[in-house]
C-alpha atoms as a PDB file:
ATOM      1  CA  UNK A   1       0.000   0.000   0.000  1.00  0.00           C
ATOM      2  CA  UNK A   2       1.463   3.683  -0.780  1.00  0.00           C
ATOM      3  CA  UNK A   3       2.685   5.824   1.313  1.00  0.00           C
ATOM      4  CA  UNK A   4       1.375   9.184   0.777  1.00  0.00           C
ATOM      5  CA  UNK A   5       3.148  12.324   1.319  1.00  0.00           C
ATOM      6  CA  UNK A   6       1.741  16.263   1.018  1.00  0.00           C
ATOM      7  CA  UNK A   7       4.672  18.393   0.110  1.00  0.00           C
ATOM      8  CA  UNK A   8       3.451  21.651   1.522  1.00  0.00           C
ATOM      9  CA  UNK A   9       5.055  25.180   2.619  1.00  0.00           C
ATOM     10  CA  UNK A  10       2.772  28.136   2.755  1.00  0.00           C
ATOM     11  CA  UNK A  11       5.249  30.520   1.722  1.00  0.00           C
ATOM     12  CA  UNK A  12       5.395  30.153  -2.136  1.00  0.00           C
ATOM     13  CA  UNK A  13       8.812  30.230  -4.616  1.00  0.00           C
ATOM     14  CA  UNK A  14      10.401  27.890  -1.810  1.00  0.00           C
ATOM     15  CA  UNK A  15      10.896  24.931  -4.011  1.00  0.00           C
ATOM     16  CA  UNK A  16       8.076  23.081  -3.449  1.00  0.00           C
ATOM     17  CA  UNK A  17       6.813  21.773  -6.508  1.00  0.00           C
ATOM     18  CA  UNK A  18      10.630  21.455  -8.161  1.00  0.00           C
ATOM     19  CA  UNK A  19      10.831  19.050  -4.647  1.00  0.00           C
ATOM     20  CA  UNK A  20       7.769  17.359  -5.250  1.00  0.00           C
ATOM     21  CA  UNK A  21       8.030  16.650  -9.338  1.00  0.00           C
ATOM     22  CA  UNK A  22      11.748  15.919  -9.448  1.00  0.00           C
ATOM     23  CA  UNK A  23      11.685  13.553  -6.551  1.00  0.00           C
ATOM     24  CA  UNK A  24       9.148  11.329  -7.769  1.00  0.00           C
ATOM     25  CA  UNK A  25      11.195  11.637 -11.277  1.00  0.00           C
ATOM     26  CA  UNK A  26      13.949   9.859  -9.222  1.00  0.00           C
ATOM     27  CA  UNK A  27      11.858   7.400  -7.016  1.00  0.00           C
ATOM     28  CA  UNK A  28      10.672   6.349 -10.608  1.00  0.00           C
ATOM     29  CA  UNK A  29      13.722   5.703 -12.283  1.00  0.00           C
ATOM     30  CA  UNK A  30      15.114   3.982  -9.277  1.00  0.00           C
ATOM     31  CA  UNK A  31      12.247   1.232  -9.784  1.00  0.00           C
ATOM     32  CA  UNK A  32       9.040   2.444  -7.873  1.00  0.00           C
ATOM     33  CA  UNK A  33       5.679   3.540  -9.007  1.00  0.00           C
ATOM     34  CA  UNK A  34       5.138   7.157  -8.454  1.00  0.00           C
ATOM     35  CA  UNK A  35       1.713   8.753  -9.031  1.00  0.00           C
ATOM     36  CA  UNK A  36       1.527  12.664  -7.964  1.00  0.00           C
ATOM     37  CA  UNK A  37      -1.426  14.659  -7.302  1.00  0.00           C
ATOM     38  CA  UNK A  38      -1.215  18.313  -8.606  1.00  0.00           C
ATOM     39  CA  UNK A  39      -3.393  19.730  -5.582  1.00  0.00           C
ATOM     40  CA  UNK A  40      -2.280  23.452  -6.347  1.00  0.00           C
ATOM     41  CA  UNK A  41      -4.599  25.714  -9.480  1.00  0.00           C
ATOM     42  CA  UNK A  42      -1.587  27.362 -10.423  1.00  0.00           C
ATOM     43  CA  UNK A  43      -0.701  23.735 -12.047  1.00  0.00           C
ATOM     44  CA  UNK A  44       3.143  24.438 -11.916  1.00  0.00           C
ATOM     45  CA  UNK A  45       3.675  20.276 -11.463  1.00  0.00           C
ATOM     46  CA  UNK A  46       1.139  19.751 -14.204  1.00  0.00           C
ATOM     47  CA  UNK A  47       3.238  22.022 -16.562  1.00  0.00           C
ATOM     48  CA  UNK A  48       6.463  20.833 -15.908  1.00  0.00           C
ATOM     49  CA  UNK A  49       5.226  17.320 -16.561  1.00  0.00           C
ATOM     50  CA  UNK A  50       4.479  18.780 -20.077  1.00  0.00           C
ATOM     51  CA  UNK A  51       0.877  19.393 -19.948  1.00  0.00           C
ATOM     52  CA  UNK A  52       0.724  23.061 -20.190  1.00  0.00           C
ATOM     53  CA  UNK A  53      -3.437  22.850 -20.345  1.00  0.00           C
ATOM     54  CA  UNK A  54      -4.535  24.963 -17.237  1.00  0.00           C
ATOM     55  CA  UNK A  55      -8.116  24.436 -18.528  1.00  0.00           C
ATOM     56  CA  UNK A  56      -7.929  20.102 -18.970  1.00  0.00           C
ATOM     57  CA  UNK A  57     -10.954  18.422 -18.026  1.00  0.00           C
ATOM     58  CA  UNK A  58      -9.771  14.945 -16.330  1.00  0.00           C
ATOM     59  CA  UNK A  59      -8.191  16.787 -13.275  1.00  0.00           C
ATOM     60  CA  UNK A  60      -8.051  16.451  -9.834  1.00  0.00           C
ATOM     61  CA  UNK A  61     -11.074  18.791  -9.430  1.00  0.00           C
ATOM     62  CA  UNK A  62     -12.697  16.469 -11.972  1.00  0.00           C
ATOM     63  CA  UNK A  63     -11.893  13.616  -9.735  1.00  0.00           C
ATOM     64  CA  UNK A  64     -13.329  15.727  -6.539  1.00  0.00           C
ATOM     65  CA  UNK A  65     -16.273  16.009  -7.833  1.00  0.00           C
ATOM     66  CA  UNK A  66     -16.866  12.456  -8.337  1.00  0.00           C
ATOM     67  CA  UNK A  67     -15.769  11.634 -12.020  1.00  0.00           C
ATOM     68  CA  UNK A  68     -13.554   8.184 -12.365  1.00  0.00           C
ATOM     69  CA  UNK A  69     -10.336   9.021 -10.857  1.00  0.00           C
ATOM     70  CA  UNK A  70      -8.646   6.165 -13.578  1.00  0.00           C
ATOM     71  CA  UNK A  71      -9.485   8.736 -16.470  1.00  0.00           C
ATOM     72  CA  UNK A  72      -7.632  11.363 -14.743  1.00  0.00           C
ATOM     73  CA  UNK A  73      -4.472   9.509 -14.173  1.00  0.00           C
ATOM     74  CA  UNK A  74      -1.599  10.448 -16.870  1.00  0.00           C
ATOM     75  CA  UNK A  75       1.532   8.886 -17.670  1.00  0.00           C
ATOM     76  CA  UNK A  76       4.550  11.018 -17.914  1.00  0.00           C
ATOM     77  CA  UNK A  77       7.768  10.672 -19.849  1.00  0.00           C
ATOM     78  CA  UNK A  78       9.139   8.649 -17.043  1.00  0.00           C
ATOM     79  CA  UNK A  79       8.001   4.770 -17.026  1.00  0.00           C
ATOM     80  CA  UNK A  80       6.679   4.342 -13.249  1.00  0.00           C
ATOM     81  CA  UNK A  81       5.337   8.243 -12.784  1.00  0.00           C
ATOM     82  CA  UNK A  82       1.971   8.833 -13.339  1.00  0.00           C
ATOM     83  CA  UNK A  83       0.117  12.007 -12.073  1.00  0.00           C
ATOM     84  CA  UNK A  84      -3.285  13.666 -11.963  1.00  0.00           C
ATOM     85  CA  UNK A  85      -2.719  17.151 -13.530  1.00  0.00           C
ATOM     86  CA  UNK A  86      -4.362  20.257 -11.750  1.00  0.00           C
ATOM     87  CA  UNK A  87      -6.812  22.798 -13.724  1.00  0.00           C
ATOM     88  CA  UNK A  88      -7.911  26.453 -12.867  1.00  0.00           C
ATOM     89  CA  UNK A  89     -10.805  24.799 -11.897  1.00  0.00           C
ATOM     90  CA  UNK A  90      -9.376  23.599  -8.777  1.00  0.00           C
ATOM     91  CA  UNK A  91      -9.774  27.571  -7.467  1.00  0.00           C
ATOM     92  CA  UNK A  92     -13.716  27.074  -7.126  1.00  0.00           C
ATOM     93  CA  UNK A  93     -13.374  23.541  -5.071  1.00  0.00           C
ATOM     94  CA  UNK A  94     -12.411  25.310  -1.560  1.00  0.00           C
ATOM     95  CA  UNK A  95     -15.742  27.389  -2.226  1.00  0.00           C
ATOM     96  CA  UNK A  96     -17.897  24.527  -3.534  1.00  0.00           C
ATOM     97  CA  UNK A  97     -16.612  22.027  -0.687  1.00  0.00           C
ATOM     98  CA  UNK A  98     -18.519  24.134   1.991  1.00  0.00           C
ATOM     99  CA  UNK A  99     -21.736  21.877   3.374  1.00  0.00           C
ATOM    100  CA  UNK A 100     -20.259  18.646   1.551  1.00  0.00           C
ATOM    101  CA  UNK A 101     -20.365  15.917   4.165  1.00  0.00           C
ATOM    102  CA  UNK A 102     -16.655  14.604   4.986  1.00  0.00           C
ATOM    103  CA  UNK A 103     -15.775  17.222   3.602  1.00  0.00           C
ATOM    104  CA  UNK A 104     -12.022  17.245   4.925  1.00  0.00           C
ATOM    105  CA  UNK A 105     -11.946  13.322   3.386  1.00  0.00           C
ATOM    106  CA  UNK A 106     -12.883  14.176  -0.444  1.00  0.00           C
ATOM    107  CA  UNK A 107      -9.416  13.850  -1.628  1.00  0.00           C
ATOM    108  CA  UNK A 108      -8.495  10.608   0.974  1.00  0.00           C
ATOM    109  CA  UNK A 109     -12.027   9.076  -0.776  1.00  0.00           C
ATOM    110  CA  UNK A 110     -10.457   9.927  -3.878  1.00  0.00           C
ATOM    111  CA  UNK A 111      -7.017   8.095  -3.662  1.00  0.00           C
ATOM    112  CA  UNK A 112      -8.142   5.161  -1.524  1.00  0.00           C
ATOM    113  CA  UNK A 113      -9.283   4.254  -5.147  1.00  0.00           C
ATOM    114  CA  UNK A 114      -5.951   4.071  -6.753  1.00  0.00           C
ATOM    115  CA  UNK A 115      -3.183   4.111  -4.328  1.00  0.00           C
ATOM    116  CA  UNK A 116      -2.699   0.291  -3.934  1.00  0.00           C
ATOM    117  CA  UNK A 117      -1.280   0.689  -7.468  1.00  0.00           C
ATOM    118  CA  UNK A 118       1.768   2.722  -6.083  1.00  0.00           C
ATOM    119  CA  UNK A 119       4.194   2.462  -3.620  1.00  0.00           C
ATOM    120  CA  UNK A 120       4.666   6.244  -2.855  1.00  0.00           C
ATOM    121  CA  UNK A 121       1.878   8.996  -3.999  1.00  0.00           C
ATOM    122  CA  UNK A 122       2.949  12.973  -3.917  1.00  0.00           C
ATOM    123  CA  UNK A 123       0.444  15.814  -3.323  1.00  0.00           C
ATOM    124  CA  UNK A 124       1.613  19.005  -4.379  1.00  0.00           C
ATOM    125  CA  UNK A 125      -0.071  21.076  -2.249  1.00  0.00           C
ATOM    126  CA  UNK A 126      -0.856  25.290  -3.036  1.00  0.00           C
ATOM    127  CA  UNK A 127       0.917  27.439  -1.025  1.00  0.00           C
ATOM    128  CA  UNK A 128      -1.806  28.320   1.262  1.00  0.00           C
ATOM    129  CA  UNK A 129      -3.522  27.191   4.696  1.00  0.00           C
ATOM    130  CA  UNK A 130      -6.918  26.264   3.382  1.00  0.00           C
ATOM    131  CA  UNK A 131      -9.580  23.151   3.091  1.00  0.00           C
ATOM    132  CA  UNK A 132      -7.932  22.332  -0.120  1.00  0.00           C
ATOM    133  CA  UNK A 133      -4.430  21.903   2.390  1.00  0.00           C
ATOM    134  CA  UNK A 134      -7.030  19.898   4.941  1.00  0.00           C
ATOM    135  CA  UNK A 135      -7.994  17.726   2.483  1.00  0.00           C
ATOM    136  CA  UNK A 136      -4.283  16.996   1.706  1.00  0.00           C
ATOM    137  CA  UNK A 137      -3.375  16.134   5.558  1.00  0.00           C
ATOM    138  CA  UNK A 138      -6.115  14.108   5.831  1.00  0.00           C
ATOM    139  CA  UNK A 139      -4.952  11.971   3.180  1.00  0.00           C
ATOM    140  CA  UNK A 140      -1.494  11.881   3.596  1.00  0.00           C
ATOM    141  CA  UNK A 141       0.887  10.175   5.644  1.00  0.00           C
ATOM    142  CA  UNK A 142       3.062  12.349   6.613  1.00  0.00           C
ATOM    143  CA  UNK A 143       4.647  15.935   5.117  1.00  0.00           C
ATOM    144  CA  UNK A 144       8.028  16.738   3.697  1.00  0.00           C
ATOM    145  CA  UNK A 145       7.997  20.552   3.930  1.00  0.00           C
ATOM    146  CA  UNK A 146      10.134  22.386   1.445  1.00  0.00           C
ATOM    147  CA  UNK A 147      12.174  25.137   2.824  1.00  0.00           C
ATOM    148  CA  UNK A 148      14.193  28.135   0.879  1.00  0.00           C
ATOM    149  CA  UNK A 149      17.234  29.293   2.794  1.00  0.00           C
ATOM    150  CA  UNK A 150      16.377  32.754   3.355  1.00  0.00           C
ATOM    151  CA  UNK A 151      15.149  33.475   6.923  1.00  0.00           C
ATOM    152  CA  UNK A 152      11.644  35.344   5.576  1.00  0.00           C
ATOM    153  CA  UNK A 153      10.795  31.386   4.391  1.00  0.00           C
ATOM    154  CA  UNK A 154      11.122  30.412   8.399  1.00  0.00           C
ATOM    155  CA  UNK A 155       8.116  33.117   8.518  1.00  0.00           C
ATOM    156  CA  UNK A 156       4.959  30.834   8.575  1.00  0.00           C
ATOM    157  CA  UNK A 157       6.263  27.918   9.727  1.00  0.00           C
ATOM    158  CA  UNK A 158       4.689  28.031  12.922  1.00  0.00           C
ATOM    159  CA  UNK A 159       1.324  28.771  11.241  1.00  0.00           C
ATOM    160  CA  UNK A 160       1.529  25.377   9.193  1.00  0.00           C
ATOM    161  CA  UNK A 161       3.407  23.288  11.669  1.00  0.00           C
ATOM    162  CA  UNK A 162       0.258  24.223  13.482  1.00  0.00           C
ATOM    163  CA  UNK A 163      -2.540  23.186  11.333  1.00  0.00           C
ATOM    164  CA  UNK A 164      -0.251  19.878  10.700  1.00  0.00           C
ATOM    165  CA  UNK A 165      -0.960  19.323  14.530  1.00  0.00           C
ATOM    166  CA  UNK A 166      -4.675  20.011  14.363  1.00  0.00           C
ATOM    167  CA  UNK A 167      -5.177  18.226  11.449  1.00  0.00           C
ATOM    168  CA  UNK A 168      -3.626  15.168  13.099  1.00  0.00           C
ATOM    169  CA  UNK A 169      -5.024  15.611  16.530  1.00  0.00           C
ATOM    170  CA  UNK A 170      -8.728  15.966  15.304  1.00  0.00           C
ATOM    171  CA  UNK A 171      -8.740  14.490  11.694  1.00  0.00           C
ATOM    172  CA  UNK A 172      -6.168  12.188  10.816  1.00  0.00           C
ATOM    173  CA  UNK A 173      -4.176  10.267  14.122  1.00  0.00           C
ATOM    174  CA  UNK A 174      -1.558   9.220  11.772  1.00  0.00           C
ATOM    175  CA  UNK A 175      -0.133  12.481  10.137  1.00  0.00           C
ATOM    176  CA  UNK A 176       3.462  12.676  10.803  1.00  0.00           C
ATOM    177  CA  UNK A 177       6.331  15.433   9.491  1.00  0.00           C
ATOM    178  CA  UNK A 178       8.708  13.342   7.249  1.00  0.00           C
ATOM    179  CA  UNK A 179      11.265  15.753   7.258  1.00  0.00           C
ATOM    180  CA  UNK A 180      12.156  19.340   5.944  1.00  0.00           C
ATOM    181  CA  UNK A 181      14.210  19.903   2.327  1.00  0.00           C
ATOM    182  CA  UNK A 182      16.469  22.942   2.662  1.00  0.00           C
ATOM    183  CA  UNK A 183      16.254  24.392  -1.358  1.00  0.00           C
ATOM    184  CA  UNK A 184      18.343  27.415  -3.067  1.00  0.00           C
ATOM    185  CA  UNK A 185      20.939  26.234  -0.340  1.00  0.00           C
ATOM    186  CA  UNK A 186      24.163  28.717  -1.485  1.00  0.00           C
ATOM    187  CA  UNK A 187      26.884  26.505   0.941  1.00  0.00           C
ATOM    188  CA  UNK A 188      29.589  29.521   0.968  1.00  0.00           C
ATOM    189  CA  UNK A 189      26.696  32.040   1.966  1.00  0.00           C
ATOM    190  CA  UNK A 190      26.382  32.482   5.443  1.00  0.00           C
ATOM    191  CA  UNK A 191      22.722  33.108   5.453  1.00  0.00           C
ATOM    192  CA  UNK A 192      21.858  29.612   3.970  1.00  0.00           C
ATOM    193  CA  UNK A 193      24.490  28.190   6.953  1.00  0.00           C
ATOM    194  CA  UNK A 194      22.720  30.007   9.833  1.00  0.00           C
ATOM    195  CA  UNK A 195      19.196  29.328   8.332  1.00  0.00           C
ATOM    196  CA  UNK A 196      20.546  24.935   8.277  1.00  0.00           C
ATOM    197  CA  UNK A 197      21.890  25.686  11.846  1.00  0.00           C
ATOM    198  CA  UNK A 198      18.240  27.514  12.813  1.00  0.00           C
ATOM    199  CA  UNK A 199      16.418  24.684  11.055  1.00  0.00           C
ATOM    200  CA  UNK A 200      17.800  21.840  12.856  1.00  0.00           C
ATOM    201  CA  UNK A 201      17.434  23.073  16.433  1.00  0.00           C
ATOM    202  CA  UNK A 202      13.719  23.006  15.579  1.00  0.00           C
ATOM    203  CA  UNK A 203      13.647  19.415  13.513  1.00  0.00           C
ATOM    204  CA  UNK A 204      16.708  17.749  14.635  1.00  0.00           C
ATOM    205  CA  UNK A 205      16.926  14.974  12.185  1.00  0.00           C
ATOM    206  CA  UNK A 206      13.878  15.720  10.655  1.00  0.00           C
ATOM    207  CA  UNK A 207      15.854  17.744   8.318  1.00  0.00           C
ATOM    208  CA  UNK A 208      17.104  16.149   5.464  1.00  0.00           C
ATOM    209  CA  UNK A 209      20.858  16.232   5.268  1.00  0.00           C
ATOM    210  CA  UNK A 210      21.014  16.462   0.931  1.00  0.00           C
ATOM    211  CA  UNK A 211      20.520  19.833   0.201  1.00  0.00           C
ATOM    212  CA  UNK A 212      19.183  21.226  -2.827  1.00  0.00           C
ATOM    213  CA  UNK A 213      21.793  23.982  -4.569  1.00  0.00           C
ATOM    214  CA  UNK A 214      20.472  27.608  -6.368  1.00  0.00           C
ATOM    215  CA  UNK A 215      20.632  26.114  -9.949  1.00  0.00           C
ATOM    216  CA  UNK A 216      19.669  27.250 -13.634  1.00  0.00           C
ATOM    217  CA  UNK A 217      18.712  24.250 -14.990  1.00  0.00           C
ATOM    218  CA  UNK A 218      16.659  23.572 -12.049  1.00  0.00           C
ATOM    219  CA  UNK A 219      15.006  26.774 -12.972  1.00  0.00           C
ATOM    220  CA  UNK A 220      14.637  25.844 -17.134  1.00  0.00           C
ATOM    221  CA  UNK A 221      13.091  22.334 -16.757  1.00  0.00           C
ATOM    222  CA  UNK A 222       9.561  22.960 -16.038  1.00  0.00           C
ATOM    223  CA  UNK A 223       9.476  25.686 -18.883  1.00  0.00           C
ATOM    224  CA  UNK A 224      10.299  22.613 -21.061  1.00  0.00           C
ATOM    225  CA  UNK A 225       7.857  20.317 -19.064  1.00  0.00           C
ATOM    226  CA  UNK A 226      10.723  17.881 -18.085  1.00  0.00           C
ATOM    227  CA  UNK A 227      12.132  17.194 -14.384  1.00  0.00           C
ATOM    228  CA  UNK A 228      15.371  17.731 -14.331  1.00  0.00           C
ATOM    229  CA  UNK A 229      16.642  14.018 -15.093  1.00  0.00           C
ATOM    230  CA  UNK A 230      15.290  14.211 -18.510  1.00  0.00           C
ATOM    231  CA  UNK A 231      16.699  17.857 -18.448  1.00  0.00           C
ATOM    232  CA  UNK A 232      19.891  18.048 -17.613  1.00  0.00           C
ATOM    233  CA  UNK A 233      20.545  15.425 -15.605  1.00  0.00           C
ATOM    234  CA  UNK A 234      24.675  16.202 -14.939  1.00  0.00           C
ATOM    235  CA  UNK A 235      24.026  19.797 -13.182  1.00  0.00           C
ATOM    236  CA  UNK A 236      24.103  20.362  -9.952  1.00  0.00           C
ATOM    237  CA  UNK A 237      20.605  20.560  -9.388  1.00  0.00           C
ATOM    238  CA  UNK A 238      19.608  16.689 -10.730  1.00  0.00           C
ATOM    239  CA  UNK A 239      22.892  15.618  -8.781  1.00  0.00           C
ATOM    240  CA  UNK A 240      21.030  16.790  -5.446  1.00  0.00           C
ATOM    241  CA  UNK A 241      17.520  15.359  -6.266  1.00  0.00           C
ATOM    242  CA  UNK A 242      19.042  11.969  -7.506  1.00  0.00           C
ATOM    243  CA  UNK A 243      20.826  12.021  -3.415  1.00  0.00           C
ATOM    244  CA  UNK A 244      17.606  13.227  -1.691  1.00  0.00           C
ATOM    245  CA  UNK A 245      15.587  10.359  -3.370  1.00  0.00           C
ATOM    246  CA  UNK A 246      17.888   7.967  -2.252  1.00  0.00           C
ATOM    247  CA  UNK A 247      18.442   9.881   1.468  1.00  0.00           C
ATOM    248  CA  UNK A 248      14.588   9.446   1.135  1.00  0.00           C
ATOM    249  CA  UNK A 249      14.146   5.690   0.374  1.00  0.00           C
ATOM    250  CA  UNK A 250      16.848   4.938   2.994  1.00  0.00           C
ATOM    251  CA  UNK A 251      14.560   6.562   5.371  1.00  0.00           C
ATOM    252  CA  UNK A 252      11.476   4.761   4.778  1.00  0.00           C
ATOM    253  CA  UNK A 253      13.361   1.104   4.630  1.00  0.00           C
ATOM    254  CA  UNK A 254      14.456   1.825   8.140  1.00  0.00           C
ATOM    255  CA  UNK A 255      11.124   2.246   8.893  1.00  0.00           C
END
């Protein structure tokens, strides 16, 4: 049965989707089956999986409001990584969710349906605290929470780290942090060194020790709607994401 895992931050530009798409590029070509939820209307994953369709029909909001999740499901250049693109459509659901019963468990109801065919499913979450973010909690396992290494990204934290521990004291029992991602890490800045230092007093070794660089290519990809290992996959940037996945499956097999 998957593991499922919200990538969320509610500060936006912090990385969070380049985490989220170019991780599960890696998990994939290491072997497992990857299928990631675009759960933000801005579509960013969606695009830089080379659907650049903000207005596609068989979306997650399509899937939310009850049509076969199977016909949303796409299969991306990578063999092993599907994902269920995201639509401007998604900005209504937060409205149109109000007086739906279980309402926090729509997008849990959703995947129950489809996540026995994975080992690991990603939610790219919108960089917001809202039911749309509920709905991703509720369904997930546990959150890897992308963080730039600038101290205006530690700004927030608090507010998210919070609804993480509402969500799992009143809605889901079993939500856990998986760890934080430090992104745009510049090693011979100080800044990025005291933000790491700042970071792991909080998380301890919650924080994942691959860090992801400031990098170009990382930047081009999704304009080409490739993760960086179709890319470019000799920068730095692919370098980092190819260690984090495997920092990442290390961590689960020693669970």
């Amino acid at each position: 049965m998957a593991k499922i895992v919200a990538f969320s931050n509610q500060k936006g530009g912090v990385g969070k989707t380049t985490t989220c798409v170019n991780l599960a590029a890696y998990l994939a070509l290491d072997g497992y089956k990857i299928l990631l939820v675009d759960f933000d209307a801005q579509a960013n994953a969606t695009s830089s999986l080379g659907i650049f369709d903000k207005k596609i029909q068989n979306s997650v909001y399509a899937a939310m409001c009850g049509h076969d999740v199977s016909k949303c499901i796409f299969k991306s250049e990578i063999d092993g990584l599907d994902f269920i693109p995201s639509s401007l459509d998604l900005c209504a659901l937060d409205k149109e969710l109000v007086g739906v019963q279980r309402k926090e468990y729509v997008l849990k109801d959703v995947l129950d349906g489809v996540k026995s065919d994975y080992d690991f499913v990603f939610i790219d979450c919108a960089p917001s605290i809202n039911m749309l973010l509920v709905n991703a909690l509720c369904a997930a396992d546990g959150v890897i929470i992308p963080l730039q290494c600038e101290y205006l990204a530690l700004e927030g934290m608090n507010q998210l780290l919070n609804t993480v521990r509402l969500a799992k004291r009143h809605l889901n029992d079993s939500l856990t942090v998986y760890g934080v991602v430090l992104t745009m890490y510049t090693g011979r800045s100080k800044l990025s060194r005291d933000v790491e230092s700042e970071i792991k007093k909080l998380f301890g070794k919650e924080v994942f020790e691959t860090k992801i660089p400031r990098n170009v290519r990382l930047a081009e990809a999704p304009s080409n709607g490739k993760p960086i290992a179709l890319y470019d996959d000799k920068c730095a940037g692919a370098i980092a994401y190819n260690a984090l996945a495997n920092e990442f499956i290390s961590k689960f097999i020693k669970e």
